[in-house]
Protein backbone atom coordinates (compact mmCIF):
# COMPACT_ATOMS: atom_id res chain seq x y z
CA UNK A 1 2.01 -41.70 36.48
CA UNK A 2 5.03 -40.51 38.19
CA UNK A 3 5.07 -37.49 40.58
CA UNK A 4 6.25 -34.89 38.21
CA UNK A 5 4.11 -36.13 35.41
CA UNK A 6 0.83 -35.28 37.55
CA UNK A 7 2.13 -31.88 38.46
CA UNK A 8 2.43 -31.44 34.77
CA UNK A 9 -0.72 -32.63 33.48
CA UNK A 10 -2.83 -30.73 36.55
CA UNK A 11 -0.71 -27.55 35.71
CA UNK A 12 -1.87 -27.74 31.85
CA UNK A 13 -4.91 -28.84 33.31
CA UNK A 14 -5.39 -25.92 35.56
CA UNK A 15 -4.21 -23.33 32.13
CA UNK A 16 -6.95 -25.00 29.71
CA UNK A 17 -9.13 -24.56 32.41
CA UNK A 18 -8.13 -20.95 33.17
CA UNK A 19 -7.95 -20.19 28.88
CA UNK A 20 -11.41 -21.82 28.96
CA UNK A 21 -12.75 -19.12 31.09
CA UNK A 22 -11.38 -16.26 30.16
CA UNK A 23 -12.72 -17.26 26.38
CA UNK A 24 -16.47 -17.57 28.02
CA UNK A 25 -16.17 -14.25 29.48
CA UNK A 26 -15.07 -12.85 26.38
CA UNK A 27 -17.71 -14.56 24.22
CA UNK A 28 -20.33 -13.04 27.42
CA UNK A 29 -18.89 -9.86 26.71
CA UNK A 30 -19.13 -9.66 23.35
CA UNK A 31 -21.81 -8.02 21.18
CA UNK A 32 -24.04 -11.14 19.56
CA UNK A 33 -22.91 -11.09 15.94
CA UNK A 34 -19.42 -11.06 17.44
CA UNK A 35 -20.17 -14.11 19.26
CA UNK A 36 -21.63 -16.09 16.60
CA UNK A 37 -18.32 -16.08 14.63
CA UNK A 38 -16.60 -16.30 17.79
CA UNK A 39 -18.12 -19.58 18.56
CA UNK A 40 -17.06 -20.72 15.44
CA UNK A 41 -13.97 -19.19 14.88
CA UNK A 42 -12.70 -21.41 18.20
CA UNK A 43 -13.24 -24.50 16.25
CA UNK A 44 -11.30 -23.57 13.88
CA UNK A 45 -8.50 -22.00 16.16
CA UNK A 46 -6.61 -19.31 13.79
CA UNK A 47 -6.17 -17.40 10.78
CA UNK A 48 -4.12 -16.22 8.67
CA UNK A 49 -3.69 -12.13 7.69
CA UNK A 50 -1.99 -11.07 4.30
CA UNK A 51 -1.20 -7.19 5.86
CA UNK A 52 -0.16 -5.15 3.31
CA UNK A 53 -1.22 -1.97 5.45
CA UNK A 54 1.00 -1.65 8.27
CA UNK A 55 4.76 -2.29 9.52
CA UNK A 56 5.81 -5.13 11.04
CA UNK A 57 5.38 -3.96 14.05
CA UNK A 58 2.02 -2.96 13.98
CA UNK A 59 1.16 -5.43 12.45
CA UNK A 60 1.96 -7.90 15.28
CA UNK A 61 0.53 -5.77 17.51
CA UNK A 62 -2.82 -5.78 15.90
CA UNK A 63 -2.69 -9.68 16.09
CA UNK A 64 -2.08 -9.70 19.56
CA UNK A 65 -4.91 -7.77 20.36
CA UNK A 66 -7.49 -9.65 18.05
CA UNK A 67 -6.35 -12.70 20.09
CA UNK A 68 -6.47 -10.61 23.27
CA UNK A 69 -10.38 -9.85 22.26
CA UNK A 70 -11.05 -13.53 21.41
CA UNK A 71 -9.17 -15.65 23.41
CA UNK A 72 -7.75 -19.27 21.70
CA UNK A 73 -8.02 -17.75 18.39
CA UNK A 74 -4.58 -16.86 16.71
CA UNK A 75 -3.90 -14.53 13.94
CA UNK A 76 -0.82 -15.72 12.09
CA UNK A 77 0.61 -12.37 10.55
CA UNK A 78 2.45 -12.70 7.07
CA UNK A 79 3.57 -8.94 6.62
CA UNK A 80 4.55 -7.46 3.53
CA UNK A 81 4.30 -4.78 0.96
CA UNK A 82 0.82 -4.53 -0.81
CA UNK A 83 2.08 -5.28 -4.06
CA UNK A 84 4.15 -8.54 -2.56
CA UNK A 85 1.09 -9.73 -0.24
CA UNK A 86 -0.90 -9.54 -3.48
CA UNK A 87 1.28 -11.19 -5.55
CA UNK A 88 1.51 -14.07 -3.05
CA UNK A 89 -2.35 -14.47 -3.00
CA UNK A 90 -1.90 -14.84 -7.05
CA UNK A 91 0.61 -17.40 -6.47
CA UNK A 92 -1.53 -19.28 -3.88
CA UNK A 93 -4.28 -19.31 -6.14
CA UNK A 94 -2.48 -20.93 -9.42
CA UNK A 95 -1.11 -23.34 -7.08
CA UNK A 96 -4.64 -24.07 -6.06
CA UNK A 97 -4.23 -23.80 -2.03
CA UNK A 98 -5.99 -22.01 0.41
CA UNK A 99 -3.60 -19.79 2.78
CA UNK A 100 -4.80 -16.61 2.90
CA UNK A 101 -8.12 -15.53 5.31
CA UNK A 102 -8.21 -11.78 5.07
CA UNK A 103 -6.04 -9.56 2.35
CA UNK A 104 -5.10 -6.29 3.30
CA UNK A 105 -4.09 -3.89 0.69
CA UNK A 106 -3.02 0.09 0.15
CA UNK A 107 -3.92 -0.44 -3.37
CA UNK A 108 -7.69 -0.43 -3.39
CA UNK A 109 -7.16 -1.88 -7.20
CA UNK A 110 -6.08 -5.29 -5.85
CA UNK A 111 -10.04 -5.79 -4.67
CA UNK A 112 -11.61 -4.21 -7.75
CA UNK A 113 -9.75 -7.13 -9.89
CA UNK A 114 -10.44 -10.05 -7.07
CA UNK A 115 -14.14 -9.06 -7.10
CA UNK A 116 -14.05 -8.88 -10.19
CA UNK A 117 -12.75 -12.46 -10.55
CA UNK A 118 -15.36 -13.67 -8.32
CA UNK A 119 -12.73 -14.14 -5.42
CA UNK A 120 -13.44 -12.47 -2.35
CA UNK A 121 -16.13 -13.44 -0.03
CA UNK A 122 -19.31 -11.25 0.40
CA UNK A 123 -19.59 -9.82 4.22
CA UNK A 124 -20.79 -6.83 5.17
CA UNK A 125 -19.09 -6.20 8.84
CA UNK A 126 -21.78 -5.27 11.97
CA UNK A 127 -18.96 -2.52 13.09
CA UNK A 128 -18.56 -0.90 10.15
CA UNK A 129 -21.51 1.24 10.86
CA UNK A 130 -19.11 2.63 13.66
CA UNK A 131 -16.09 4.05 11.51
CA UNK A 132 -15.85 7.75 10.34
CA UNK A 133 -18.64 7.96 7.81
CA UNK A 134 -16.69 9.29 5.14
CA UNK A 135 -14.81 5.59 4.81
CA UNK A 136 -17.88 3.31 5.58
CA UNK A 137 -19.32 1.21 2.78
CA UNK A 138 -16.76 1.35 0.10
CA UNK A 139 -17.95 -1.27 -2.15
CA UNK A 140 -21.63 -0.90 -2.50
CA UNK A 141 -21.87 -4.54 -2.91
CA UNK A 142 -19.75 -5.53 0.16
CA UNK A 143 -17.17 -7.44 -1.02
CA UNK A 144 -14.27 -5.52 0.76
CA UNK A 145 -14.31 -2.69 3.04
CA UNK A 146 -11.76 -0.17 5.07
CA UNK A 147 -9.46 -0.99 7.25
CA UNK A 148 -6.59 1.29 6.53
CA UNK A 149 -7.08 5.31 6.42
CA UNK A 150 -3.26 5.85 5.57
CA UNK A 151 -1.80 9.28 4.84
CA UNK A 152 1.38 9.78 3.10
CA UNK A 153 3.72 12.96 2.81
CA UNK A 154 6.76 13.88 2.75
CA UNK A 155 9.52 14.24 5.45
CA UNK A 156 13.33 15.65 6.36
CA UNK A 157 16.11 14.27 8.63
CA UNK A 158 16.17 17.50 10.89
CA UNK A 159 19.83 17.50 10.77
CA UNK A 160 20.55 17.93 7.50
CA UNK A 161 17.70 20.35 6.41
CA UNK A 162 16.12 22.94 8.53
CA UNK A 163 12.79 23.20 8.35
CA UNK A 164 12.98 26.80 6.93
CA UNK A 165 14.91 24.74 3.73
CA UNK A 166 12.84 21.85 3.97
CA UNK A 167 10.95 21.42 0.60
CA UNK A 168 7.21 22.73 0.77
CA UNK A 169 5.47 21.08 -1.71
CA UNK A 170 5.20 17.86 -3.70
CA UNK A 171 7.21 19.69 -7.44
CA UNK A 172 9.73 21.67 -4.64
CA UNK A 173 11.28 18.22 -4.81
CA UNK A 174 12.66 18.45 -8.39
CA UNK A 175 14.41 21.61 -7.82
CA UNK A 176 17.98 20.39 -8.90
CA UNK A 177 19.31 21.28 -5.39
CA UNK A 178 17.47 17.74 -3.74
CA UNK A 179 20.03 16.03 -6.44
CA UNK A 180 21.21 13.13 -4.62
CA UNK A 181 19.33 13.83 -1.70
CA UNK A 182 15.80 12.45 -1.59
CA UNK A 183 14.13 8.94 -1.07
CA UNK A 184 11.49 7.02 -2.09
CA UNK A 185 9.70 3.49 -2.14
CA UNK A 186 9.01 1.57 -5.57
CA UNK A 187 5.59 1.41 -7.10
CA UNK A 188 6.51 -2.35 -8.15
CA UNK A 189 6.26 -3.37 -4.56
CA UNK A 190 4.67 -0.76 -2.75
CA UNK A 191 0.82 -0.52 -2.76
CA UNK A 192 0.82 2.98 -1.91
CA UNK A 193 3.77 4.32 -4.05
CA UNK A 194 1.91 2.89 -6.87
CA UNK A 195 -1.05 5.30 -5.85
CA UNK A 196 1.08 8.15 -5.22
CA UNK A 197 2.30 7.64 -8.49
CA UNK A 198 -0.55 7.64 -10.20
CA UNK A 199 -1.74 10.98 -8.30
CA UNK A 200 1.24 12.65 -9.10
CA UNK A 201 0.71 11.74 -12.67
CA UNK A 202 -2.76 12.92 -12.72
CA UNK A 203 -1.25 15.88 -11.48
CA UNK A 204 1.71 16.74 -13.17
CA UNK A 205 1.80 14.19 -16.22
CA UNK A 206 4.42 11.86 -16.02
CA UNK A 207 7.22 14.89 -16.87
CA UNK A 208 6.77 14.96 -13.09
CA UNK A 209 8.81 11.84 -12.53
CA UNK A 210 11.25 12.47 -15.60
CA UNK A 211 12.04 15.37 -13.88
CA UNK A 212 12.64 13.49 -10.26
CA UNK A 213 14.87 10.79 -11.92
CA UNK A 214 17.33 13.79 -12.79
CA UNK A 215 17.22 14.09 -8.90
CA UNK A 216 18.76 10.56 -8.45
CA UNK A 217 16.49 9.41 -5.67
CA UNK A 218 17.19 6.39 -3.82
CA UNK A 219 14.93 4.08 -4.31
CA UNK A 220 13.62 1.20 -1.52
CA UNK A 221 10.84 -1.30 -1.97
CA UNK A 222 8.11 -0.26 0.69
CA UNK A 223 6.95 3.46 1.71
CA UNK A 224 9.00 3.05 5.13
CA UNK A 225 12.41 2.77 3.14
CA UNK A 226 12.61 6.26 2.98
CA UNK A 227 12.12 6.64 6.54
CA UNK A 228 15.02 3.86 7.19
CA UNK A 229 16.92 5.93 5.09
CA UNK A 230 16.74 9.24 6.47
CA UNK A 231 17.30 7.91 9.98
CA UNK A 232 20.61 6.86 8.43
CA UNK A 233 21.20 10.36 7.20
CA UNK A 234 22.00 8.80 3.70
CA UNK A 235 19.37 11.17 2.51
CA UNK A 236 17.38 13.89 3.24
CA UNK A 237 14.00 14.10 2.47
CA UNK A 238 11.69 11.18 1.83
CA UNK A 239 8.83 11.43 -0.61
CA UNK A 240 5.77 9.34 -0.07
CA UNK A 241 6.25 8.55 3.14
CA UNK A 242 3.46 6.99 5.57
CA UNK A 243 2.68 9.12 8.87
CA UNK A 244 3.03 6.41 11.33
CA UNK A 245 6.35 4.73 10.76
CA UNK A 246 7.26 8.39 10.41
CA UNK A 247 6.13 10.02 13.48
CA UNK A 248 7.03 6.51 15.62
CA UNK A 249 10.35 6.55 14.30
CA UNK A 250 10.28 10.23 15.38
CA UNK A 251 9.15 9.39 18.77
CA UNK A 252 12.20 7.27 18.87
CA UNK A 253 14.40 10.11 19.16
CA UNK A 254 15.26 10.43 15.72
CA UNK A 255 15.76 13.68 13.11
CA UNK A 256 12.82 13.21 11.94
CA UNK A 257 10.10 15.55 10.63
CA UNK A 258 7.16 15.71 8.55
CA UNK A 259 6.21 17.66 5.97
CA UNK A 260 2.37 18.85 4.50
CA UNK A 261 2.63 18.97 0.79
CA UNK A 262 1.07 22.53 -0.06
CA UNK A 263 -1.01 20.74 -2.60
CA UNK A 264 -2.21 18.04 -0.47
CA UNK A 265 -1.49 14.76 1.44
CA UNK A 266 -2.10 11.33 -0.98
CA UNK A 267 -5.42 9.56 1.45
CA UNK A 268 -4.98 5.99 0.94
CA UNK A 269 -8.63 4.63 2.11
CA UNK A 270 -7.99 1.02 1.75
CA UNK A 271 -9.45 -2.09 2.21
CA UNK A 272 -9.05 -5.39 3.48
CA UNK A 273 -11.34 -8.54 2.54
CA UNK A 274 -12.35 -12.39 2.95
CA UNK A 275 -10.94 -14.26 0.40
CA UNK A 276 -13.99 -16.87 -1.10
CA UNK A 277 -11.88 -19.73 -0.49
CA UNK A 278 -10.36 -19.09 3.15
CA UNK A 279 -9.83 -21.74 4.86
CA UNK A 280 -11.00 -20.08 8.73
CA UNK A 281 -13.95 -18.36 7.43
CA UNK A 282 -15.18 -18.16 10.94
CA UNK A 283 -12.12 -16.23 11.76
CA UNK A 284 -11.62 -14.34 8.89
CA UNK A 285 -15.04 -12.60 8.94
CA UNK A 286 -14.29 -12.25 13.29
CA UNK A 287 -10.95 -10.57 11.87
CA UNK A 288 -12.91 -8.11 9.20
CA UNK A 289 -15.55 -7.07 12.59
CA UNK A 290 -12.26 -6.24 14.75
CA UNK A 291 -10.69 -4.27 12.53
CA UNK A 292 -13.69 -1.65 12.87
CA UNK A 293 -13.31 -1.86 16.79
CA UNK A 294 -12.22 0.52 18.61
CA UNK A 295 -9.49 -1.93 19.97
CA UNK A 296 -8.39 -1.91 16.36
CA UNK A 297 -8.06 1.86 16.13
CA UNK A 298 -6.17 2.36 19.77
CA UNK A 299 -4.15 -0.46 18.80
CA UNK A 300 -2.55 1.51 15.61
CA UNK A 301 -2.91 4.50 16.89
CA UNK A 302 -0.67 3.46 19.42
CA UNK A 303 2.02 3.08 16.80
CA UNK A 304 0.85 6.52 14.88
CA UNK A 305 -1.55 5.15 12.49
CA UNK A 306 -4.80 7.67 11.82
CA UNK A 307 -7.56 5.76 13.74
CA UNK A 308 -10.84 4.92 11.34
CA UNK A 309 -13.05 6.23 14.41
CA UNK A 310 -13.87 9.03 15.87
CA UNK A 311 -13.68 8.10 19.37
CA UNK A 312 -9.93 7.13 19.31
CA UNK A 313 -7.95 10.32 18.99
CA UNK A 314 -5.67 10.96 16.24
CA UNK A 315 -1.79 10.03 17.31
CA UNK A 316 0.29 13.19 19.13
CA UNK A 317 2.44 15.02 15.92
CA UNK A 318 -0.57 14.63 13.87
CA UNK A 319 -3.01 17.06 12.19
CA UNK A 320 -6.96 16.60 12.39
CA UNK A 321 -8.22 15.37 9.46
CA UNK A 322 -10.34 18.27 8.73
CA UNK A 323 -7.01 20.23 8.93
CA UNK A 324 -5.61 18.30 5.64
CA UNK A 325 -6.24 18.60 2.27
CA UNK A 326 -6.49 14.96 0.71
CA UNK A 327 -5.45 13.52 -2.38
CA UNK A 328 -6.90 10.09 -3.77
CA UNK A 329 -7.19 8.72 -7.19
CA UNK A 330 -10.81 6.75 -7.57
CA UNK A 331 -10.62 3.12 -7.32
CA UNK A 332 -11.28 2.84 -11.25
CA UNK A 333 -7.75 5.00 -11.88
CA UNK A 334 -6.01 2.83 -8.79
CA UNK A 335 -6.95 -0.14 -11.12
CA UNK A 336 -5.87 0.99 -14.51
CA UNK A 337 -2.96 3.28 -13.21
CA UNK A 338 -1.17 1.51 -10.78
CA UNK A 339 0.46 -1.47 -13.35
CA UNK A 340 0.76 1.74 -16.11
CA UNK A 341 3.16 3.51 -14.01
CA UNK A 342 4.68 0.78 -12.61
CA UNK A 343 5.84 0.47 -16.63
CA UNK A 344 6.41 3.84 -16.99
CA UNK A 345 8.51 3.71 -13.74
CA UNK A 346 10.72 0.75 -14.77
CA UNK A 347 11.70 2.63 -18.12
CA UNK A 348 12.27 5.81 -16.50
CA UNK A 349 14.35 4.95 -13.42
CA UNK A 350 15.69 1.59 -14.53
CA UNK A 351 14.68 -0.31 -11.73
């Protein structure tokens, strides 16, 4: 072995021995169920998230930190919109392989149907009994459970509308003088749009959206489009917009603002959940007890995102929850409503 060959096996040496370490003083630090999975979730060495929920930048950033937590296990983040990561797990499945550890959704539907189907894994997470009551134990059975208390409004590029102008409430948005000047996402790939949607049409009847198309929205894919869009100052006001890509891009130093819909803010509580046939089921069910730590919540509250427990604060810009009215179909109407206006949406807008 030549000189520079033994420097380079005692320096990887010396870094497994150092990652070694750290990992037992994680796995001393940890609370015991944590540690069980841990243990075996280092055999296994990674897994593999379906996010739905969050940007792409939070989304990495929540990986990082799971890894941070437990040490020589890796998250590999495929980020998309909820209706894409979903229709990638379908595709997985009818090609009979195993990608996919942990789904995350904004359309609480998508786990109605996979339980349903007898595919998600039952596991009740330890630190669940830690988030704000109102979002614990979702599904009574435990097949899925929240991860993702998203809020979704409206907003205006600040240099284009004052505030005084800005629209006030969810139907201000059809007055005829937002022609050509609003956007939105698309309920075909967007989880959340496709639950706005189905609010609004609880709502207002779907005359509500016949009335918008006359408006000539833009219309993206995901929620944050609109947000893209307004920084751009090709439109105005975007409808259905989520509160942390909003108030980060905000941050930023962009012209951005949001807007409280008189009637209400749409509450997406969604879930997240092991699929049955994961192939890092160690991991997967390590991944489901982080997101309910309060590493998880600081993390995405870090990039604006309501935290699921009390003892992170919510992000600067935002209201208290108590200080909001919410809006949420039931996960029965998510179900049944979301592919009904996603339909109705295709006939009406043309896209």
């Amino acid at each position: 072995m030549t000189d520079i060959s033994k420097r380079q096996f005692l320096a990887a040496a010396a870094i497994m021995a150092g990652t070694s370490a750290a990992a037992r003083a994680t796995a001393a630090e940890l609370p015991a169920h944590e540690r069980a999975l841990y243990e075996g979730a280092q055999r296994e060495g990674q897994m593999t998230w379906y996010s739905g929920q969050f940007n792409a930048e939070t989304s990495e950033a929540v990986g990082r930190a799971f890894t941070e937590r437990y040490p020589g296990v890796r998250c590999n983040v495929v980020r998309s919109t909820s209706q894409v990561a979903f229709q990638r797990l379908s595709q997985d499945h009818r090609a009979g392989v195993a990608q996919c550890d942990v789904l995350s959704s904004t359309n609480s539907g998508h786990f109605t149907q996979l339980k349903r189907q007898e595919r998600l894994m039952r596991f009740a997470p330890r630190n669940q009994a830690e988030l704000i009551p109102a979002i614990q134990n979702i599904d009574p059975d435990g097949y899925f459970h929240t991860s993702f208390l998203g809020l979704f409004m409206m907003g205006h590029n600040t240099n284009r509308v004052s505030e005084a102008d800005a629209p006030r409430s969810w139907q201000d948005a059809l007055d005829p003088r937002w022609r050509n000047q609003l956007a939105v996402g698309h309920p075909g790939f967007s989880g959340a749009v496709g639950v706005w949607a189905v609010q609004m049409r609880k709502m207002y009847g779907w005359e509500y959206f016949e009335r918008l198309e006359r408006n000539n929205p833009q219309i993206g894919r995901s929620a944050i489009d609109p947000v893209t869009t307004m920084n751009a100052g090709e439109r105005s006001v975007g409808l259905c917009v989520p509160i942390g890509s909003t108030l980060l891009s905000a941050s930023r130093g962009n012209p951005l603002r949001l807007i409280y819909p008189e009637e209400g803010v749409l509450a997406t509580i969604a879930p997240s959940a092991v699929i049955a046939n994961a192939p890092n089921p160690y991991a997967a069910r390590l991944f489901m007890e982080f997101q309910a730590t309060r590493e998880m919540s600081t993390t995405v509250a870090g990039f604006f995102n309501q935290p699921l427990r009390n003892d992170v604060p919510v992000p600067e810009g935002a209201r208290p929850l108590d200080a909001v009215t919410l809006l949420a179909p039931s996960l029965e109407e998510q179900e049944s409503g979301v592919p009904e206006v996603r339909e109705l949406w295709r006939d009406t807008f043309g896209v």
